[in-house]
Protein backbone atom coordinates (compact mmCIF):
# COMPACT_ATOMS: atom_id res chain seq x y z
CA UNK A 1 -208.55 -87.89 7.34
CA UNK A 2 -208.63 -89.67 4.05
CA UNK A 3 -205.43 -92.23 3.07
CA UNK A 4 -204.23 -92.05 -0.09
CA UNK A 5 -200.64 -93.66 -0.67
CA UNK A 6 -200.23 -94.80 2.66
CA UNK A 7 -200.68 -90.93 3.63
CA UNK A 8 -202.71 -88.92 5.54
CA UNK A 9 -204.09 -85.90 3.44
CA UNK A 10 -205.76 -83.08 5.31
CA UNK A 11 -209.85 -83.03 5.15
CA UNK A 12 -210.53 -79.77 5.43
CA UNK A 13 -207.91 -78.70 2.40
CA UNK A 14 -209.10 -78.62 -1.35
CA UNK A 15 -208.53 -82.06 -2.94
CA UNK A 16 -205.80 -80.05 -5.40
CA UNK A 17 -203.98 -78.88 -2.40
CA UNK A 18 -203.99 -81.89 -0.05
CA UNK A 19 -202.35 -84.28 -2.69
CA UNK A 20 -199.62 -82.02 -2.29
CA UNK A 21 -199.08 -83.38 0.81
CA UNK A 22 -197.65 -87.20 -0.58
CA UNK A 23 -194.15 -87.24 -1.36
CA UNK A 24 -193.43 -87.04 -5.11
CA UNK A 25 -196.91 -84.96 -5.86
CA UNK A 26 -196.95 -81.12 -6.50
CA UNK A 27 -199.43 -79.05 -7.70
CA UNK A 28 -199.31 -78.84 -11.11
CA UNK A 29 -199.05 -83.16 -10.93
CA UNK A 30 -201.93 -82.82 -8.57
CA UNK A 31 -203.54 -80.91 -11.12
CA UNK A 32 -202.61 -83.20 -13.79
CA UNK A 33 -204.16 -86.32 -11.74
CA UNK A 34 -207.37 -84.67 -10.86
CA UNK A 35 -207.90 -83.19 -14.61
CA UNK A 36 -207.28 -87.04 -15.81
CA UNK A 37 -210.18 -88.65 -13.24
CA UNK A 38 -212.11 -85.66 -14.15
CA UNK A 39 -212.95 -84.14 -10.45
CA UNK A 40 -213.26 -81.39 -9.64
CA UNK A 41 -209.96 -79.15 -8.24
CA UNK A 42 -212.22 -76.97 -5.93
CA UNK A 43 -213.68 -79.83 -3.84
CA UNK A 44 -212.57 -80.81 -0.11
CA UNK A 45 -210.92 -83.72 0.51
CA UNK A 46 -213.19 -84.84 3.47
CA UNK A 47 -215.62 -84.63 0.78
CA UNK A 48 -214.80 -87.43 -1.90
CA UNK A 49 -216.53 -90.68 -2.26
CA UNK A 50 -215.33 -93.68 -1.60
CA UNK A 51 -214.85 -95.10 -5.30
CA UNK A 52 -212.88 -91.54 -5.89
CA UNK A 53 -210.31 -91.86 -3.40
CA UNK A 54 -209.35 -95.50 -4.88
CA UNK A 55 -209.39 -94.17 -8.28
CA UNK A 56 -206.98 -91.03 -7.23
CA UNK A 57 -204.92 -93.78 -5.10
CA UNK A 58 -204.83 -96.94 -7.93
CA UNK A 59 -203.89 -94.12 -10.36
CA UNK A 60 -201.06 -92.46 -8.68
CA UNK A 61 -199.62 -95.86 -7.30
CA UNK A 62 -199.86 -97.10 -11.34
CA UNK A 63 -198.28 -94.21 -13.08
CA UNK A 64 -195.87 -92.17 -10.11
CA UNK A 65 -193.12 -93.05 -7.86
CA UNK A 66 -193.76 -91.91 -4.55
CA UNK A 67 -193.46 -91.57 -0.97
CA UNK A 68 -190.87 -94.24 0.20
CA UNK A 69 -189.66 -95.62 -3.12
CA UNK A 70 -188.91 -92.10 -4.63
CA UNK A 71 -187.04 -91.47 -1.29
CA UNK A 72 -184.53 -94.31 -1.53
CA UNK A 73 -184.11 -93.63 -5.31
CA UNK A 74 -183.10 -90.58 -4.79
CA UNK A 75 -180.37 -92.04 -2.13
CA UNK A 76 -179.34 -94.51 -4.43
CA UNK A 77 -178.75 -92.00 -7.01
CA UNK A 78 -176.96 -89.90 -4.64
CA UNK A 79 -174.91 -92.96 -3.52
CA UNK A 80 -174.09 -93.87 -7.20
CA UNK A 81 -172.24 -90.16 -7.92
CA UNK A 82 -170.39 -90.98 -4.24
CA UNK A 83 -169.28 -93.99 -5.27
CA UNK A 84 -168.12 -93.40 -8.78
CA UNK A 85 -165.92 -90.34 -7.92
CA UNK A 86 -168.19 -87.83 -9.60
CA UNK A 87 -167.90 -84.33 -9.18
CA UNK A 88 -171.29 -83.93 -7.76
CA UNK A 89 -170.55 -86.99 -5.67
CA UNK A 90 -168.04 -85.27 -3.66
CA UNK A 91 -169.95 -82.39 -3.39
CA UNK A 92 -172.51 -84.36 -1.98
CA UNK A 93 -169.91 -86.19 0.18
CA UNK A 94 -168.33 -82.71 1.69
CA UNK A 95 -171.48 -81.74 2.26
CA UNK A 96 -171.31 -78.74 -0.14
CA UNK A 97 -173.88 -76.89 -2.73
CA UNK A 98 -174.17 -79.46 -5.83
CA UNK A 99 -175.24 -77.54 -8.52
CA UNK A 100 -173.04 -74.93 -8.80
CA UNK A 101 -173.50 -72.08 -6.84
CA UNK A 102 -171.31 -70.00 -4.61
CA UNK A 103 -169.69 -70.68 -0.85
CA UNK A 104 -167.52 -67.87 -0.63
CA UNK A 105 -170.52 -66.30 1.15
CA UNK A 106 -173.57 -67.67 1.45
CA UNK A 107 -174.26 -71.54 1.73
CA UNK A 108 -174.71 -72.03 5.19
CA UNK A 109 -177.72 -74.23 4.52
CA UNK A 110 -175.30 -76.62 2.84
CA UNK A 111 -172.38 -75.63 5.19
CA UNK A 112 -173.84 -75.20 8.65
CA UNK A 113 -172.66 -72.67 11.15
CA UNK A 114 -169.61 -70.56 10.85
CA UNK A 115 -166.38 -72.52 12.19
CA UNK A 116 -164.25 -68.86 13.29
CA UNK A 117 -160.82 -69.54 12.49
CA UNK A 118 -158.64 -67.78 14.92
CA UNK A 119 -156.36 -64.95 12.72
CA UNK A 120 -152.42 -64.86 12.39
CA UNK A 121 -150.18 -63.14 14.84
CA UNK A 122 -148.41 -60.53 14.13
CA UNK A 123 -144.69 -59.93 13.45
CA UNK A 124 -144.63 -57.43 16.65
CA UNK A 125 -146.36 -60.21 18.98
CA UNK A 126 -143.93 -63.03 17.76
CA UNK A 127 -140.53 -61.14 18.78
């Protein structure tokens, strides 16, 4: 398995695919990298030579964040709208969808499991 940014990419995959794989890299930036080093998209991974792999890795480490120090930006950006009161902030803080959409019914990602609320007796039961 070839390293590139500290991460394991799959051999067997097409080098377009498998820098998919880091944190930080899709596949239109994947694209983007390979089309600047000029190699080709439809090669393995397994298959690059030593002097490419550095090249791929020296150039995403120069011009991307990635892997661990995109992670804890994000967390201190998420922090940041906690701790100034934001809107999104306590969204993020109740554990509710940020950017807008609906919880009457859906959301569970955001909202885990159903919490059943037992219903309201009626007049006849309280007398």
């Amino acid at each position: 398995m070839p390293r590139i940014a500290g991460t394991d990419i799959p051999a067997d995959k097409r080098i377009v695919v498998a820098l998919t794989y880091i944190y930080g890299i899709g596949r239109s930036l994947s694209q983007k990298i390979l089309k600047d080093l000029n190699i080709d998209e439809g090669i393995r991974a397994k298959d690059l030579h030593e002097d490419q792999l550095s090249s791929v890795g020296v150039y995403i480490e120069r011009n991307f964040s990635i892997e661990g120090h995109l992670r804890r930006q994000e967390t201190q950006n998420i922090s940041r709208l906690k701790s100034i009161g934001s809107y999104r902030g306590m969204r993020h803080r109740f554990g509710l969808p940020v950017r807008g959409q609906r919880t009457k019914t859906n959301a569970r990602t955001r909202k885990g499991r159903k919490k059943t609320v037992a219903g309201k007796k009626s007049v006849k039961e309280l007398g």
